[in-house]
Protein backbone atom coordinates (compact mmCIF):
# COMPACT_ATOMS: atom_id res chain seq x y z
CA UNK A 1 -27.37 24.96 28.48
CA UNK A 2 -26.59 28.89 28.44
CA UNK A 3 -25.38 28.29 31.84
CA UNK A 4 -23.12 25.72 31.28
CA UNK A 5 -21.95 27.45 28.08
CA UNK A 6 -20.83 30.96 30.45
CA UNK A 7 -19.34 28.29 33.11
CA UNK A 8 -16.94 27.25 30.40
CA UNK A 9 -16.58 30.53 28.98
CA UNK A 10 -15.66 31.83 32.53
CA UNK A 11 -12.80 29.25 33.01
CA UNK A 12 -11.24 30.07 29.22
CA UNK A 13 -12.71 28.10 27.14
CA UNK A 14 -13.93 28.98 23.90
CA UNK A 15 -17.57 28.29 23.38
CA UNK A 16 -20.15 27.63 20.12
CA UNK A 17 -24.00 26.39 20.19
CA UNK A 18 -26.59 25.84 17.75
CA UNK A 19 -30.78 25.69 18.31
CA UNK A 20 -33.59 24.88 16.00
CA UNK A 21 -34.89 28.45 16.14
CA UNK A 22 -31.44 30.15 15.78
CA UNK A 23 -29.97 28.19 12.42
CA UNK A 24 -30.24 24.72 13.05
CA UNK A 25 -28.40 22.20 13.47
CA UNK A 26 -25.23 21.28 11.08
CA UNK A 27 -22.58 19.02 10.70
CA UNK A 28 -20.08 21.93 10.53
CA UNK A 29 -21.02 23.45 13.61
CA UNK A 30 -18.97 20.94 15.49
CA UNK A 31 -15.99 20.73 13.00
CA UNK A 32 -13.11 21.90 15.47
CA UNK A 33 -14.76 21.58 18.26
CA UNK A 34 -12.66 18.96 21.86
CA UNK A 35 -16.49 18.87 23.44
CA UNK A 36 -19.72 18.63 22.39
CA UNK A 37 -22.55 19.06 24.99
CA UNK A 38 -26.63 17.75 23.94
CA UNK A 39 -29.59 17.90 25.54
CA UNK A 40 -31.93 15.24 26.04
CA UNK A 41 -34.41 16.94 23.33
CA UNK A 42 -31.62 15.68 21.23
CA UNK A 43 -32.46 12.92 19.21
CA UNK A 44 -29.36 10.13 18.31
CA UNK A 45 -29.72 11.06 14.48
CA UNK A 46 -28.90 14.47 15.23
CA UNK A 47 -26.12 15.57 12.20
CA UNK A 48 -23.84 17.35 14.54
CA UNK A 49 -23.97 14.30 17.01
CA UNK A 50 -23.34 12.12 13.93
CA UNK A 51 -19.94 14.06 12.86
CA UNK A 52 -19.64 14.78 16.36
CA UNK A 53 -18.70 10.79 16.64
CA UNK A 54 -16.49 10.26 12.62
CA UNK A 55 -14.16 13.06 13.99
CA UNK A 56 -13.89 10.96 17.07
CA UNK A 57 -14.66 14.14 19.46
CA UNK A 58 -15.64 13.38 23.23
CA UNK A 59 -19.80 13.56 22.95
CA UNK A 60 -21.48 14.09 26.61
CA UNK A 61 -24.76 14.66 27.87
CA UNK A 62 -25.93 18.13 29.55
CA UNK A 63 -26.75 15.95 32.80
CA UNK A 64 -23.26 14.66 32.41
CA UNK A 65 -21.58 18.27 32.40
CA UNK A 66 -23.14 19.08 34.87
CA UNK A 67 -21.90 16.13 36.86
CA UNK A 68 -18.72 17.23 36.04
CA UNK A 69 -19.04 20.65 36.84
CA UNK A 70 -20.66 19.60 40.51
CA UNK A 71 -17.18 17.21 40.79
CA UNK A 72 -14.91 20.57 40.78
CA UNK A 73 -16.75 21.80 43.88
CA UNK A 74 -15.84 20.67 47.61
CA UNK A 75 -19.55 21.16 48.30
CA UNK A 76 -22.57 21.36 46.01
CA UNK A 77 -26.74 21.57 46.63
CA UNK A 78 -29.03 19.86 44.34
CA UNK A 79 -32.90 20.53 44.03
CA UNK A 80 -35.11 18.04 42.99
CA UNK A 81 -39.00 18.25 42.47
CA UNK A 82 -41.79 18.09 39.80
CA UNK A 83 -42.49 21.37 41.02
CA UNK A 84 -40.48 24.32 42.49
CA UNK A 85 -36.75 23.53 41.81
CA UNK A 86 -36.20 26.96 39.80
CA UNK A 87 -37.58 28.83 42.66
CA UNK A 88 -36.43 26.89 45.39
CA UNK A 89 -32.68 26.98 43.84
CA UNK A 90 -33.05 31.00 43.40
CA UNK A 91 -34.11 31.25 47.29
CA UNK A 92 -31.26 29.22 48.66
CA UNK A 93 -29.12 30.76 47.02
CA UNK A 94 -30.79 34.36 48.48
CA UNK A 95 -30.29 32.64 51.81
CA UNK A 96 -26.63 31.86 51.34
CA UNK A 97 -26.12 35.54 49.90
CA UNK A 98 -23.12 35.48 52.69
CA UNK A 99 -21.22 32.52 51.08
CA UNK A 100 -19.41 32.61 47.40
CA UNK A 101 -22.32 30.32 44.84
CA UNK A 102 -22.15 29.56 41.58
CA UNK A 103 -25.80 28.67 40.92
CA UNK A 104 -26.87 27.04 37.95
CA UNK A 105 -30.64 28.17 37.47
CA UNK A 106 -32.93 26.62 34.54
CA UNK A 107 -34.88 30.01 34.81
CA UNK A 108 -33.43 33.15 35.31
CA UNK A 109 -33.44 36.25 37.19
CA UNK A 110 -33.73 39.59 35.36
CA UNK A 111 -32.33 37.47 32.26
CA UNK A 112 -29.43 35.95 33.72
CA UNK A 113 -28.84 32.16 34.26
CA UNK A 114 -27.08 32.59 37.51
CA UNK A 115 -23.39 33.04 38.03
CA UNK A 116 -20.51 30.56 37.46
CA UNK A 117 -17.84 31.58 40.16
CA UNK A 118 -18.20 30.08 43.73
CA UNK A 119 -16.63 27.76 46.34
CA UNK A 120 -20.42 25.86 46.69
CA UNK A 121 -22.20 24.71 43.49
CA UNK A 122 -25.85 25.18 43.83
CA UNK A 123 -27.99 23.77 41.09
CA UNK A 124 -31.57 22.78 39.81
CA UNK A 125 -31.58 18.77 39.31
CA UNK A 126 -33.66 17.59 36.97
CA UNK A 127 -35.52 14.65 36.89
CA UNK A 128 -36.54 14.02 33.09
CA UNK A 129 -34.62 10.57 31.58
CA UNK A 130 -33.13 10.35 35.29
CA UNK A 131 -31.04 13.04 34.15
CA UNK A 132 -30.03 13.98 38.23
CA UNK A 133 -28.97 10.87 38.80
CA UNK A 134 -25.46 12.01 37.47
CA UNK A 135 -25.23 14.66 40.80
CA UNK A 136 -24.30 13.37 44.20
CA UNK A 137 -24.43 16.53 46.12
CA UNK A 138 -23.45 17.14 49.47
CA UNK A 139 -27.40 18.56 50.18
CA UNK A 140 -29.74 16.76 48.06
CA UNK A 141 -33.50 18.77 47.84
CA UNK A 142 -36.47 17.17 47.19
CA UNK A 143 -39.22 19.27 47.37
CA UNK A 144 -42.27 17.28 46.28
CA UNK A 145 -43.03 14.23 43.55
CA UNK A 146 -46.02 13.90 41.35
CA UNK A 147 -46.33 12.49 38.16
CA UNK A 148 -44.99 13.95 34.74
CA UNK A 149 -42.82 13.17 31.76
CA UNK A 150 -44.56 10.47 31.11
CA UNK A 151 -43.15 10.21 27.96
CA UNK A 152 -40.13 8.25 29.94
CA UNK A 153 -41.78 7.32 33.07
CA UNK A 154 -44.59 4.46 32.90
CA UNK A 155 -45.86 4.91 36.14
CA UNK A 156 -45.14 7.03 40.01
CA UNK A 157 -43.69 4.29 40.52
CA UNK A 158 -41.47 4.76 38.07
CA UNK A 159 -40.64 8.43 38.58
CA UNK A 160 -40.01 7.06 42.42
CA UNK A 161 -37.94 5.10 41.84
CA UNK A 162 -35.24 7.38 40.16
CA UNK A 163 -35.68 9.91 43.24
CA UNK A 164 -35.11 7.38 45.64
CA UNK A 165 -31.74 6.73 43.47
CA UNK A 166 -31.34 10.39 44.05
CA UNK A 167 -31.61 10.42 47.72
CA UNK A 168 -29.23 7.78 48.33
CA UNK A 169 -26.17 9.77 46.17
CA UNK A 170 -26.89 12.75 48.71
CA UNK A 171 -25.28 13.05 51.65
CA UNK A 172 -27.47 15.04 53.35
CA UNK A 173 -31.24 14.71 52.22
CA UNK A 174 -34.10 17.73 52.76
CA UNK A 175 -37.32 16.18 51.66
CA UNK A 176 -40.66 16.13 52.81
CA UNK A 177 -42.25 14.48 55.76
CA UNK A 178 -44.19 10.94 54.73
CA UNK A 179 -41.38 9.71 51.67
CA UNK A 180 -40.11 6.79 53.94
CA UNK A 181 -38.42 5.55 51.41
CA UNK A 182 -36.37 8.36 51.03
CA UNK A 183 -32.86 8.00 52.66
CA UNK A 184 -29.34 9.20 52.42
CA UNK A 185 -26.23 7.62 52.22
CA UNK A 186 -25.46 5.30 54.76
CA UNK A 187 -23.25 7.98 56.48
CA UNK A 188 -25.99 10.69 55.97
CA UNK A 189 -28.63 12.41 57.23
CA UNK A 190 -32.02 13.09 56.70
CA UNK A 191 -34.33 16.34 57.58
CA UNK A 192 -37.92 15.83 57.21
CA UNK A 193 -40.04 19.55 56.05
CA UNK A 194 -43.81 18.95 57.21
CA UNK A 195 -46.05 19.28 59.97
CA UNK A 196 -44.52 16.38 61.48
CA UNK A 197 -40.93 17.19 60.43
CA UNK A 198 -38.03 19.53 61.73
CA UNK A 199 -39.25 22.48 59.76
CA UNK A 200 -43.05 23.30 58.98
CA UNK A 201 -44.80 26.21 57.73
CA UNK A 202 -47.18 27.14 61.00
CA UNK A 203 -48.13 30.70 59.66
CA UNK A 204 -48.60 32.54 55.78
CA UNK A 205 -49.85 36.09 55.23
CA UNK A 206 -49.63 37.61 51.98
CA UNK A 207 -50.68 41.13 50.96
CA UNK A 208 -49.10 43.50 48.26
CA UNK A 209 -47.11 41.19 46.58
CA UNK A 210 -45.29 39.91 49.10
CA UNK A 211 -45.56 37.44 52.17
CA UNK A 212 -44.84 36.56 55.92
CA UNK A 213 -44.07 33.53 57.36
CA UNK A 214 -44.48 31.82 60.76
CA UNK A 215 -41.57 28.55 60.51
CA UNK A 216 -41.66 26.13 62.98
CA UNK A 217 -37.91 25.14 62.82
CA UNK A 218 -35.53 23.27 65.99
CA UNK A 219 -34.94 26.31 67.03
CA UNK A 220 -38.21 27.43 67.98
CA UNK A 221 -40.31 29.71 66.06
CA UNK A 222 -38.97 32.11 63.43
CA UNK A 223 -40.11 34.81 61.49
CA UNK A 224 -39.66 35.51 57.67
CA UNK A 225 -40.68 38.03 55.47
CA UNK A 226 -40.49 36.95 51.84
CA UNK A 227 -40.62 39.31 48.60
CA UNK A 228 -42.72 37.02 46.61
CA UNK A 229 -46.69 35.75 47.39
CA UNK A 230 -48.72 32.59 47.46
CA UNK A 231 -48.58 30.04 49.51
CA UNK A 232 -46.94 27.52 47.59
CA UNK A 233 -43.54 30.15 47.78
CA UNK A 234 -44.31 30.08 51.45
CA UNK A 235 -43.85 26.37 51.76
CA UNK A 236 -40.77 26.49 49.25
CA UNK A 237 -39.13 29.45 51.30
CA UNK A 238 -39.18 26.46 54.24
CA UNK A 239 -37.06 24.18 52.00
CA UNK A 240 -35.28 27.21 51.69
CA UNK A 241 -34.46 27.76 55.36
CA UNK A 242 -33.86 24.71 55.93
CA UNK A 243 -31.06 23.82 53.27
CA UNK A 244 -29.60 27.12 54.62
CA UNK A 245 -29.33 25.72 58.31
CA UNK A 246 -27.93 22.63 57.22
CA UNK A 247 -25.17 24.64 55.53
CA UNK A 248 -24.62 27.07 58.83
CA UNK A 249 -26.18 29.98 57.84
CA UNK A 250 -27.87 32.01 61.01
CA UNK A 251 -31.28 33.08 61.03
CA UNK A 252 -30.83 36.48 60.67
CA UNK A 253 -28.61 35.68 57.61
CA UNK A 254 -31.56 33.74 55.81
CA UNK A 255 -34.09 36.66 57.40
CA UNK A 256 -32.05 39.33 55.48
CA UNK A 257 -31.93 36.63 51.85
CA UNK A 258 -35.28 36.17 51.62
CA UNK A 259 -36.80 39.54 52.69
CA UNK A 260 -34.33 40.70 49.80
CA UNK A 261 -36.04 37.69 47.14
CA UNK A 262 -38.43 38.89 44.74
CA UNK A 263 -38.85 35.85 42.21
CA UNK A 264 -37.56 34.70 38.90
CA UNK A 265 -38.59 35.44 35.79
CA UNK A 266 -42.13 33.77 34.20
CA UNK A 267 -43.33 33.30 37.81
CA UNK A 268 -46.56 34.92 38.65
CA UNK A 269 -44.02 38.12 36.51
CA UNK A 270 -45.30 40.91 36.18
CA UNK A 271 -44.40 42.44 32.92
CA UNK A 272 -46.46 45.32 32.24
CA UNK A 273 -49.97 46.19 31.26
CA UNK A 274 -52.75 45.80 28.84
CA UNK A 275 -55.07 48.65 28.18
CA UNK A 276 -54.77 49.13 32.14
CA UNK A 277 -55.08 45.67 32.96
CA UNK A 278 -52.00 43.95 34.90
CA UNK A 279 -50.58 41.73 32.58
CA UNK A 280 -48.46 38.23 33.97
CA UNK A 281 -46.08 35.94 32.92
CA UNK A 282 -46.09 32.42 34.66
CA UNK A 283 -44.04 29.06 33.45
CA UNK A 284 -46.54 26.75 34.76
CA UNK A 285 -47.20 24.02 32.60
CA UNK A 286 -49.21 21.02 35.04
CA UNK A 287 -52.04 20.97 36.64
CA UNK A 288 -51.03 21.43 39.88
CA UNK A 289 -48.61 24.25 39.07
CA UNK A 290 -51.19 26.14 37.09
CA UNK A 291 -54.02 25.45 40.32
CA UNK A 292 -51.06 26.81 42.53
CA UNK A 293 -50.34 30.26 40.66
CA UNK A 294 -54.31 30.71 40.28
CA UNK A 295 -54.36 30.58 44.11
CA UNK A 296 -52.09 32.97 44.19
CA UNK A 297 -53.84 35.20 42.41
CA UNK A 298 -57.00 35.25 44.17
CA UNK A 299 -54.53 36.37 46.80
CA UNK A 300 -53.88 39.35 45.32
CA UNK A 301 -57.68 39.84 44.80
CA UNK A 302 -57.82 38.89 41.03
CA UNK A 303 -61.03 36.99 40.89
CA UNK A 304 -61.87 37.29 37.08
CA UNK A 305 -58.27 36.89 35.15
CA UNK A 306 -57.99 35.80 31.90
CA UNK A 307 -55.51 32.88 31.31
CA UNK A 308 -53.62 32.92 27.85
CA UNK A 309 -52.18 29.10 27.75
CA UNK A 310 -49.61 27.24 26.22
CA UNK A 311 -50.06 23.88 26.16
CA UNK A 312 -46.09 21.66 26.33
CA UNK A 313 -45.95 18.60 24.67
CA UNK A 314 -48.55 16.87 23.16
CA UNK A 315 -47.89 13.93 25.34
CA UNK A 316 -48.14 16.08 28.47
CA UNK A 317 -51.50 17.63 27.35
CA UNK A 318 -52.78 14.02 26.65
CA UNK A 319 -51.63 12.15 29.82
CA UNK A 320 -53.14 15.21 32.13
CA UNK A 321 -56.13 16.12 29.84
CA UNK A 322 -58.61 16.06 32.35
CA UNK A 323 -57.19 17.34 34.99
CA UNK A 324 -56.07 20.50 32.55
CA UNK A 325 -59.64 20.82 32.42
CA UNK A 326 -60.11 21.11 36.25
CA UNK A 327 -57.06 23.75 37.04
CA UNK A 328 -58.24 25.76 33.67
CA UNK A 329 -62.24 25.89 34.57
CA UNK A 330 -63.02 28.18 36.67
CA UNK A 331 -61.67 31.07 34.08
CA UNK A 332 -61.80 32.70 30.66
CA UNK A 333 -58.98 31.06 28.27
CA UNK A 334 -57.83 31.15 25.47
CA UNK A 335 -55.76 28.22 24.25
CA UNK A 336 -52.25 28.75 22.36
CA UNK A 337 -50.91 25.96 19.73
CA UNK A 338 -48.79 23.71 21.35
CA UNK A 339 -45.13 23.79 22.12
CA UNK A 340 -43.41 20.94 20.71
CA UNK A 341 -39.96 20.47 22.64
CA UNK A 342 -39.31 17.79 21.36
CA UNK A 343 -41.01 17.34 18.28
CA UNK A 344 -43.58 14.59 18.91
CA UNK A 345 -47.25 15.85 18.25
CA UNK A 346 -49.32 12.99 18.74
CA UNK A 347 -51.81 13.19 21.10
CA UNK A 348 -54.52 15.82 22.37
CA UNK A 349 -54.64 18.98 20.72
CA UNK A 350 -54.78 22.78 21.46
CA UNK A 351 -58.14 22.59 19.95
CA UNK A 352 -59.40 19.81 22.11
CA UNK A 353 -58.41 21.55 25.01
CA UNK A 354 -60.82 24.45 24.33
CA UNK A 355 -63.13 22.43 23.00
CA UNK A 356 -63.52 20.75 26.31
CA UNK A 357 -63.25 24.22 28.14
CA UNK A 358 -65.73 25.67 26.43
CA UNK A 359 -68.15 22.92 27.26
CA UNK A 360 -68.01 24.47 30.93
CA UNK A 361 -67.29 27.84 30.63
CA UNK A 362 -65.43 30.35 28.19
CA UNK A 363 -62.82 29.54 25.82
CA UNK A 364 -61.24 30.15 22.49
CA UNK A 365 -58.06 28.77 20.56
CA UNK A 366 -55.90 30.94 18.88
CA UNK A 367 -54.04 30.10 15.67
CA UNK A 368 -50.90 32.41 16.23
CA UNK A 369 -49.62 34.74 18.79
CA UNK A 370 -51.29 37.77 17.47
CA UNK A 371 -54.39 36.34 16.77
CA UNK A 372 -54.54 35.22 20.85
CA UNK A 373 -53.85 38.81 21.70
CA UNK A 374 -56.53 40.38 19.10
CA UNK A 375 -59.30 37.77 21.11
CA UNK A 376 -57.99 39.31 24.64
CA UNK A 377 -58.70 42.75 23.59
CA UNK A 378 -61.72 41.73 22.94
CA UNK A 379 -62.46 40.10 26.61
CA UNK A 380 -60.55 43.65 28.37
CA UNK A 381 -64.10 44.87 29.96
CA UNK A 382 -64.88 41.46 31.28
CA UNK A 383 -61.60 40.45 33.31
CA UNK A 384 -59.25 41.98 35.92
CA UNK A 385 -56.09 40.86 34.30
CA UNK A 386 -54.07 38.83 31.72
CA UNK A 387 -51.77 35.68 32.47
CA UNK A 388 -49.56 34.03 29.82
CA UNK A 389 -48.90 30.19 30.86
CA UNK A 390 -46.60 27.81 29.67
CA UNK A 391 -42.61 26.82 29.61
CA UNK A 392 -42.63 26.79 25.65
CA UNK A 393 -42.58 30.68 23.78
CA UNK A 394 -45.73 31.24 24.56
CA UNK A 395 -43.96 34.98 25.96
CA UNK A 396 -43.92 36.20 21.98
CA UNK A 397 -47.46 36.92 22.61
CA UNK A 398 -46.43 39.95 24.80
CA UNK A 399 -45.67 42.46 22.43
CA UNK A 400 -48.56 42.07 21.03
CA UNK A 401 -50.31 42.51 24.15
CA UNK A 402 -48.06 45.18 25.55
């Protein structure tokens, strides 16, 4: 939403907002207002929506702004994904550091959203409430689909269904190998990233914090070096390249992008240190993102972390509830309250999480941010580092920490 709010800004608008944790929301906040933008955390009782709607003022969806937005742009680049669209975005656009993009990041990058001037529009494309079915880019990413918001989707199934909606509004599609059902417009094309596809990651060595690649791409053979570790960013940087030939960049070109990359913010970040232990801050929030950044740890050699985790949603927590209990067991933990985005807390509990946990191993739950960071001080001799998780606030617990 900040993003769309400087995009607006940038072409003369003038520009209000209002958030639950910065004043609320009020009926007055809109009086004035020719546009008012919601997000889907929005619920239809909302007051501003309601005198949004008796002063007869145009009321659109973020997913349809962005739409918009995407329609003032000869070309645009959508990422899709359950998992890696933040980072994926951030590397393509490192790869096209030769072209003009305006890049619409739902992370950020040393605190910044992104920019808003460009002649390509390169944006994350979410899937939640089919909300990226209102893009129909000229490259359409899809990096990988597993189950999630399953507060709106009843099944895979489901979830499929919407990104094979997606695929056919691109005109060009970059997904991975084995999604037959995946396909372009009729007058597209489709490039397939695998072992059996175009482009396939043949080769991953990471050491100090950063990685190199071996990508198996038309062409032959390249080389990458990459800023960032962990394999998982090695087989995103290959969506990377590949988006990055489609649009004509050279080699050398993406070489120089993503030996330049070194992340986004709340990914495997770190922020500082803790009595002399690293401390990290990391957005994951599934299973399989959480199993992916532990990986990449060990990587590093950090054998004995300690994970400080948020739990998002309720809903989430309950649908994935064992398998939170796989990615989380093989380390100390301490469990956060949970992050309520959108204010439904029915459902598993912070406390049954650790419960659970500590059935197998070590855990704790806290009861506040401060009271998280007085039981890691007390674990300091016992672990090689600290790692915040989560995509709710769970980063307030860093001062405490720091």
């Amino acid at each position: 939403m900040r993003w769309i709010g400087d995009y607006y800004r940038f072409h003369g608008h003038q520009v209000s907002g209002s958030d639950v944790s910065n004043g609320g929301h009020k009926a007055e906040n809109v009086d004035g207002a020719e546009l008012v933008i919601y997000t889907s955390a929005i619920t239809p009782d909302n007051p501003e929506l309601n005198r949004a709607k008796e002063l007869g003022i145009r009321v659109i969806s973020r997913a349809t702004a962005l739409g918009e937005i995407e329609g003032a742009f000869g070309t645009s680049i959508a990422v899709a994904g359950t998992h890696g669209k933040t980072t994926v975005t951030a590397m393509i656009n490192s790869a096209l550091s030769g072209r003009k993009v305006a890049m619409h990041l739902g992370g950020t990058i040393k605190g910044k959203n992104g920019n808003t001037d460009g002649e390509i529009f390169l944006t994350e494309a979410c899937e939640y409430k089919r909300s990226f079915l209102s893009l129909a880019p000229t490259v359409g990413v899809i990096l990988n689909v597993e189950l999630d918001h399953t507060d709106y989707y009843s099944s895979y199934a489901h979830l499929m269904n919407a990104f094979e909606l997606f695929a056919k509004q691109s005109q060009t599609l970059v997904c991975p190998c084995g999604y037959h059902t995946f396909n372009p417009r009729a007058d597209g094309r489709k490039i397939e990233v695998g072992a059996t596809g175009e482009y396939a990651l043949i080769g991953y060595k990471g050491k100090d914090g950063e990685s190199d690649l071996l990508i198996k791409t038309p062409d032959g053979i390249q080389e990458f070096h990459l800023g960032v570790i962990g394999k998982h960013n090695a087989e995103n940087a290959v969506f990377a390249v590949a988006t990055a030939r489609v649009m004509g960049v050279d080699y050398d070109e993406i070489r120089e992008g993503l030996r330049a990359f070194k992340g986004v913010d709340r990914r495997l970040q770190l922020v500082g240190k803790c009595e002399g232990r690293p401390l990290y801050s990391d957005y994951a929030h599934h299973p399989t993102e959480i199993k992916a950044t532990l990986s990449a740890l060990w990587t590093l050699g950090i054998k004995n972390p300690l994970i400080i985790f948020q739990p998002h949603t309720n809903e989430r927590l309950t649908a994935f509830f064992d398998d939170f209990i796989k990615a989380l067991s093989t380390c100390r933990t301490i469990i956060l309250p949970v992050y309520n985005a959108r204010g439904k807390e029915a459902g598993k509990t912070s406390e049954d999480l650790s419960r659970a946990l500590s059935e197998i191993g070590w855990s704790a739950c806290a009861r506040s941010f401060e009271d998280g960071a007085q039981i890691a001080r007390t674990l300091l001799p016992r672990i090689d580092c600290i790692i915040t998780m989560g995509a709710g606030d769970n980063e307030k617990i860093l001062p405490f920490l720091l």
